[in-house]
C-alpha atoms as a PDB file:
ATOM      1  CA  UNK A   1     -14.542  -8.377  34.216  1.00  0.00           C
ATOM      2  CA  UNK A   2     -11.079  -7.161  34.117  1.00  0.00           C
ATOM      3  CA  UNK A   3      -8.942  -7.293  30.868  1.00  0.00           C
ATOM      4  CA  UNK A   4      -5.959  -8.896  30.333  1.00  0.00           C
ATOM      5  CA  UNK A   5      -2.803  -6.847  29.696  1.00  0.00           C
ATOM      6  CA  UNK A   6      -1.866  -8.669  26.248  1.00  0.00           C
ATOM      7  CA  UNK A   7       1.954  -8.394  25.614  1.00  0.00           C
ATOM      8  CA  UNK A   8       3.825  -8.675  22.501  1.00  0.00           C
ATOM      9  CA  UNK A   9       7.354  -8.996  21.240  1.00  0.00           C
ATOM     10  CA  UNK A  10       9.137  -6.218  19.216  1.00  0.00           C
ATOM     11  CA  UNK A  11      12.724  -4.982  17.856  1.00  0.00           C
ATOM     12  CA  UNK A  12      14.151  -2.106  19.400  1.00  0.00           C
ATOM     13  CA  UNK A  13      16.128  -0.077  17.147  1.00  0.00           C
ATOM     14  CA  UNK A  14      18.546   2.433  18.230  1.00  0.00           C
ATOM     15  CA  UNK A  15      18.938   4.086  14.615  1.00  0.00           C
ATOM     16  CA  UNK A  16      21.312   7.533  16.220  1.00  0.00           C
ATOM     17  CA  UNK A  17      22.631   7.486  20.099  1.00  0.00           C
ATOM     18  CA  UNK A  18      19.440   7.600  22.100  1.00  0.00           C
ATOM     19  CA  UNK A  19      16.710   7.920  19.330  1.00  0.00           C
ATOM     20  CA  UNK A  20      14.573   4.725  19.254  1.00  0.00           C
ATOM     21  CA  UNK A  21      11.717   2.881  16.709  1.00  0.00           C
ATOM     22  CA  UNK A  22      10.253  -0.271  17.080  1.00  0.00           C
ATOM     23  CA  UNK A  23       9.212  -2.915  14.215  1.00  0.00           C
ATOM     24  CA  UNK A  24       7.169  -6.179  14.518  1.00  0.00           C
ATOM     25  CA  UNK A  25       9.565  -9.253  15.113  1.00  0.00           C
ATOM     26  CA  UNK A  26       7.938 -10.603  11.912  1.00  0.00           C
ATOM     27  CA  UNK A  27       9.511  -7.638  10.175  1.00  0.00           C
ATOM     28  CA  UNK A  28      13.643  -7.999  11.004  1.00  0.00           C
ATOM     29  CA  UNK A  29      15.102 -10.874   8.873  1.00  0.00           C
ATOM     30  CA  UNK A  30      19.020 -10.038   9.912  1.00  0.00           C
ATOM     31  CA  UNK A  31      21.278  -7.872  11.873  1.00  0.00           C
ATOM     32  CA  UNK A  32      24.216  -6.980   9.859  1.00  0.00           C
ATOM     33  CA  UNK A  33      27.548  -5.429  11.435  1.00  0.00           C
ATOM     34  CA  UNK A  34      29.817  -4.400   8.633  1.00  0.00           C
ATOM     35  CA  UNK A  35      27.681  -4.292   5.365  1.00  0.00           C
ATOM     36  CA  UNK A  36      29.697  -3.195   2.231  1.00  0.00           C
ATOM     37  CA  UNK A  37      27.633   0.009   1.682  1.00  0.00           C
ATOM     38  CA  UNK A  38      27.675   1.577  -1.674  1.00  0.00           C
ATOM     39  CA  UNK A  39      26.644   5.433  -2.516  1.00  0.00           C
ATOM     40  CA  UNK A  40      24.293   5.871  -4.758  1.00  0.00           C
ATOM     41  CA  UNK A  41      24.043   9.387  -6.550  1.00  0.00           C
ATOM     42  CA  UNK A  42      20.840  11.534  -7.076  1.00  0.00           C
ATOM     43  CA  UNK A  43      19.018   9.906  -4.337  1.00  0.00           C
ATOM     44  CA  UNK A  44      17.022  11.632  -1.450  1.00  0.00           C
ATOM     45  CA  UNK A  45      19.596  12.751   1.703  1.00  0.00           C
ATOM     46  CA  UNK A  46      17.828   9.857   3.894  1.00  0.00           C
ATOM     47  CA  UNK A  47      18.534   7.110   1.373  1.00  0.00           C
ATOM     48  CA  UNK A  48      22.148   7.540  -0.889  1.00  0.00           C
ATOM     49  CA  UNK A  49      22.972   3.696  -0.701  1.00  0.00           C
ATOM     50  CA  UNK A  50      22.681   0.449  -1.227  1.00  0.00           C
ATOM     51  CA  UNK A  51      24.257  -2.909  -0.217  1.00  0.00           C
ATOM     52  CA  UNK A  52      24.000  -6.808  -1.530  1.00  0.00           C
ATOM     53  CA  UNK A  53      21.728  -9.090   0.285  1.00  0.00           C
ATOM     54  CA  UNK A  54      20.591 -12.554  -1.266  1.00  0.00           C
ATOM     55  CA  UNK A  55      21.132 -11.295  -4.662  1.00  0.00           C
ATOM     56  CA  UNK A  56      19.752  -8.136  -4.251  1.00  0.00           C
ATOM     57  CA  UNK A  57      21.013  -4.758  -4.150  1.00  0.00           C
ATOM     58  CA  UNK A  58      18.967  -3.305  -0.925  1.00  0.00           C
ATOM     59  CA  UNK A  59      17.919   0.664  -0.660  1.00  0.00           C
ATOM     60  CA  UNK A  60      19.710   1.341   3.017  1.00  0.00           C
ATOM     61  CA  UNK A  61      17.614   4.207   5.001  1.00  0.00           C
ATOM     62  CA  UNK A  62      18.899   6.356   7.441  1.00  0.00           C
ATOM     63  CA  UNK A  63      15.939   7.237   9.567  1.00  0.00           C
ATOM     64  CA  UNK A  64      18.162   9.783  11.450  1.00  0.00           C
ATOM     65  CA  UNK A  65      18.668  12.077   8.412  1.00  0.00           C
ATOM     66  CA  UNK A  66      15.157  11.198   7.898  1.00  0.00           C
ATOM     67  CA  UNK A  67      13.589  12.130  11.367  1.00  0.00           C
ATOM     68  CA  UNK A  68      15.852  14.343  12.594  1.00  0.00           C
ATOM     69  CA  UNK A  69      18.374  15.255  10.249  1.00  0.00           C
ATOM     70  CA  UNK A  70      21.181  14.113  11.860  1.00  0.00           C
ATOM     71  CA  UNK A  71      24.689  13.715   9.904  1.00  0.00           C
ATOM     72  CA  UNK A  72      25.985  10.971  12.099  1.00  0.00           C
ATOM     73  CA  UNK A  73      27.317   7.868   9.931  1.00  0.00           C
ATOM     74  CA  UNK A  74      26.032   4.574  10.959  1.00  0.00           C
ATOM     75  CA  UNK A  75      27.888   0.971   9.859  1.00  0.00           C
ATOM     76  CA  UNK A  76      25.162  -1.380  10.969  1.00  0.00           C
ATOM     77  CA  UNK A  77      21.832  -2.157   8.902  1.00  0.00           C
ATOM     78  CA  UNK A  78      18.909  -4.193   9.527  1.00  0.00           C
ATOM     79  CA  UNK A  79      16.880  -5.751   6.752  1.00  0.00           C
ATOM     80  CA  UNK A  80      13.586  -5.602   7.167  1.00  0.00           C
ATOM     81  CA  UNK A  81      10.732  -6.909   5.005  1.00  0.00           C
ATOM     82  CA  UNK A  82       7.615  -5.147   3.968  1.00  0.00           C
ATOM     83  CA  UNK A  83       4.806  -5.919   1.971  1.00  0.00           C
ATOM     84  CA  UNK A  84       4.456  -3.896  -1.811  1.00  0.00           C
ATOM     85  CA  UNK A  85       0.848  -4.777  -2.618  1.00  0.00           C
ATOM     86  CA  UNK A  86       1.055  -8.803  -2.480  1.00  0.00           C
ATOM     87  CA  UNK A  87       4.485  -9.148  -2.824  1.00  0.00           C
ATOM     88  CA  UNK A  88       7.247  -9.143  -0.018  1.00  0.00           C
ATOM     89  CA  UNK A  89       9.843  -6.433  -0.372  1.00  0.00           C
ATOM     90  CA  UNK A  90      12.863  -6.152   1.450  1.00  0.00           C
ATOM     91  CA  UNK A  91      14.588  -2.914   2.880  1.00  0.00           C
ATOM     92  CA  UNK A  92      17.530  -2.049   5.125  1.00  0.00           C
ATOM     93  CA  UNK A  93      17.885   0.334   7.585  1.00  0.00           C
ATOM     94  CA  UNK A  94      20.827   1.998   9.234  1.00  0.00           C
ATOM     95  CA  UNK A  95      21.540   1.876  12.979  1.00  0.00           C
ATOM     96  CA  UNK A  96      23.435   2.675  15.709  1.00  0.00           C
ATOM     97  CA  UNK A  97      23.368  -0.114  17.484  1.00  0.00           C
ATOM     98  CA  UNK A  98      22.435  -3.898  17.328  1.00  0.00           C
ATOM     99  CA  UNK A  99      18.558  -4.396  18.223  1.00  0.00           C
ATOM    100  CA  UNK A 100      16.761  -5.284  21.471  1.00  0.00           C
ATOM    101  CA  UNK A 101      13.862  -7.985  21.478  1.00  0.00           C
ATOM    102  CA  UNK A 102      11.832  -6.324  23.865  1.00  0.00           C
ATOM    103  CA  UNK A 103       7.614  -7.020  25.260  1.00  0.00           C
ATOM    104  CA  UNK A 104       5.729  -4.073  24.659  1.00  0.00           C
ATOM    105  CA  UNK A 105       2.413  -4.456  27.044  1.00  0.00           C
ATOM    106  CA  UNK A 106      -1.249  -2.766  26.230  1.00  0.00           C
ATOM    107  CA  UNK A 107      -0.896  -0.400  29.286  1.00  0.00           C
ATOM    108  CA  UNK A 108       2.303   1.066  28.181  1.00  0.00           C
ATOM    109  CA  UNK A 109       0.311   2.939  24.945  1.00  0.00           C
ATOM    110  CA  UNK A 110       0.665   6.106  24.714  1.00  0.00           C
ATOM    111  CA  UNK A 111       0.546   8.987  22.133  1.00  0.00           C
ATOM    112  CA  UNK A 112       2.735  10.088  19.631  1.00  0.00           C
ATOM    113  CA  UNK A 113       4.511  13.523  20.638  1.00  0.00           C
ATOM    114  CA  UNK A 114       3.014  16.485  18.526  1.00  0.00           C
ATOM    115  CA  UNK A 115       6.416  17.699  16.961  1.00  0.00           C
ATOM    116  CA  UNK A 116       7.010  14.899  14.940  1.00  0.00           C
ATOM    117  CA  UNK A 117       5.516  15.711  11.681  1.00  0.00           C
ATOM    118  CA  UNK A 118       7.477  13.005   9.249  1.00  0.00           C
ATOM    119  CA  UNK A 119       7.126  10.161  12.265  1.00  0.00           C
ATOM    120  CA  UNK A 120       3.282  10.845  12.646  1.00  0.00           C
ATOM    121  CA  UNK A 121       3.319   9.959   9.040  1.00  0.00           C
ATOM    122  CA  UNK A 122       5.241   6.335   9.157  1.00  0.00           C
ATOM    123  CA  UNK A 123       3.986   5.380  12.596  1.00  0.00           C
ATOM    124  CA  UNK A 124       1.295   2.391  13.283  1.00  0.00           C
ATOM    125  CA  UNK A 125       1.194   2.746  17.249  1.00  0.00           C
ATOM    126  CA  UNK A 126       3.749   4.539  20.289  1.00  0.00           C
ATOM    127  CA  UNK A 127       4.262   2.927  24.000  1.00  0.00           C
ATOM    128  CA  UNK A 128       6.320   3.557  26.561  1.00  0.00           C
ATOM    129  CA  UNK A 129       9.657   1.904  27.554  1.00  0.00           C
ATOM    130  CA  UNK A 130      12.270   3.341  30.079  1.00  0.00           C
ATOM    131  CA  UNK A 131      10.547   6.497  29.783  1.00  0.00           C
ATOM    132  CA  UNK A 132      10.801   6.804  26.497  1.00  0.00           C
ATOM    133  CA  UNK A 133       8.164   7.383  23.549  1.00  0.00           C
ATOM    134  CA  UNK A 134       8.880   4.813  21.355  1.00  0.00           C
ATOM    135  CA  UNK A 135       7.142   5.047  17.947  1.00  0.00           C
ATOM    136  CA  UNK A 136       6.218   1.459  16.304  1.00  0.00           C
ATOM    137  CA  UNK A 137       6.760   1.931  12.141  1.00  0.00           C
ATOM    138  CA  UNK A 138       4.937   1.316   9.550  1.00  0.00           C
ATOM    139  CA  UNK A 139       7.398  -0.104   7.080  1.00  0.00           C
ATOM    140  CA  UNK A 140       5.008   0.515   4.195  1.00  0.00           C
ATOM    141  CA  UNK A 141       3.820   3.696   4.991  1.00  0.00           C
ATOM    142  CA  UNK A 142       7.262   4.223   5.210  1.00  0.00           C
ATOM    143  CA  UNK A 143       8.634   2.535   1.657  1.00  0.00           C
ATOM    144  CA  UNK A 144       5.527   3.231  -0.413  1.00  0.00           C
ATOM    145  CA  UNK A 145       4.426   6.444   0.866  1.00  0.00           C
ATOM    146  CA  UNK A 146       5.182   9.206  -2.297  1.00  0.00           C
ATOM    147  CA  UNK A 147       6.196  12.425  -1.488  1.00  0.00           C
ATOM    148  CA  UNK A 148       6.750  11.337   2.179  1.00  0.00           C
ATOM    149  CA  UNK A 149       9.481  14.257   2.210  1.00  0.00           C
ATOM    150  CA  UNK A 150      11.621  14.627  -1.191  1.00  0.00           C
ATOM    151  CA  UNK A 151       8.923  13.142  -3.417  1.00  0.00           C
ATOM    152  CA  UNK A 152      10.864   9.697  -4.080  1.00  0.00           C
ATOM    153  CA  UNK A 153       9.141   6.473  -3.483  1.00  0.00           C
ATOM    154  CA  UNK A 154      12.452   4.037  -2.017  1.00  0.00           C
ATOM    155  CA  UNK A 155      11.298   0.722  -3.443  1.00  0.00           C
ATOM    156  CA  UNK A 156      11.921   2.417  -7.079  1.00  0.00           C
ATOM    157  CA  UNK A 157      15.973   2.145  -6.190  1.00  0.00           C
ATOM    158  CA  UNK A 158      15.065  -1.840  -5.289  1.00  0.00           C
ATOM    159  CA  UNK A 159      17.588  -3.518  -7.910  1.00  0.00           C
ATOM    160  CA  UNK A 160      17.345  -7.558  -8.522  1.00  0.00           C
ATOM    161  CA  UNK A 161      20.107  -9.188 -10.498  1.00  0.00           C
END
C-alpha cells in the first residue's frame, strides 16, 4: 500500500537576507514591524535586548549573531511561545523579513548540513524548500538549553511586571 505524503503548515523565517528557520504555526503569536527595542547590558552577543509585549519585557534573539555571527541589525521580531516545563513562555526573535506560511510535505525531509554545529543543537527536523535546507527549531532546546554557546540560559532575562 502506498503512503500518503502528509503535509503540514509552518512559518518561514527569514532571520538575515537569505538565511531561513522554520517554527510550528502553533509557535508564532505576532509579527511585529517596529518594536521599541531596548539594550540590555551584560547579556550574551545573540541576545542584548528586550522589548514590551502584554506586560512583559520579552528577551529578543538574534539567531544571525547566533548561527552565523552576522552583525546585520534587524527591526522586526516575532514572538514566539515555548513551553518551560508546564508553563508557556514567550520569546521574540529578530528578523529580516515578515514570515511566510508555507506546507512543508514528508518527501521534502532531508538532513541537516554537517557544518552547523550550534543549529544541530536547536533543530527538531530539516526539509527542503526552493532548494534550500531549511532547519525546523526547537524553541526549547533553544531557550532552555544551558551553555548552548555563552553559558546563559535566555528565559533567566524573562522580566514580568
Amino acid at each position: 500500500m502506498k503512503q500518503e505524503n502528509q503535509v503540514s503548515n509552518a512559518w518561514l523565517l527569514e532571520y538575515v537576507p537569505n538565511q531561513f528557520v522554520a517554527i510550528s504555526t502553533q509557535s508564532m503569536q505576532e509579527f511585529i514591524v517596529s518594536p521599541n527595542i531596548i539594550e540590555v547590558p551584560l547579556t550574551p552577543h545573540y541576545c542584548k535586548s528586550v522589548f514590551r509585549w502584554r506586560n512583559r519585557l520579552l528577551p529578543v534573539l538574534n539567531l544571525g549573531k547566533l548561527l552565523i555571527n552576522s552583525q546585520q541589525n534587524k527591526s522586526k521580531v516575532v514572538v514566539i511561545k515555548y513551553w518551560n516545563g508546564n508553563q508557556v513562555d514567550f520569546a521574540a526573535i529578530q528578523l529580516h523579513k515578515q514570515p511566510v506560511l508555507i506546507q512543508i510535505y514528508d518527501a521534502d525531509y532531508c538532513d541537516l548540513s554537517e557544518d552547523a554545529d550550534t543549529l544541530s543543537k536547536i533543530t527538531r527536523a530539516c526539509f527542503r524548500y526552493n532548494g534550500l535546507r531549511i532547519p525546523i527549531i526547537n524553541l526549547e532546546k533553544l531557550f532552555l538549553t544551558p551553555n548552548l554557546v555563552s553559558g546563559i540560559q535566555i528565559p533567566m532575562l524573562i522580566t514580568e511586571y
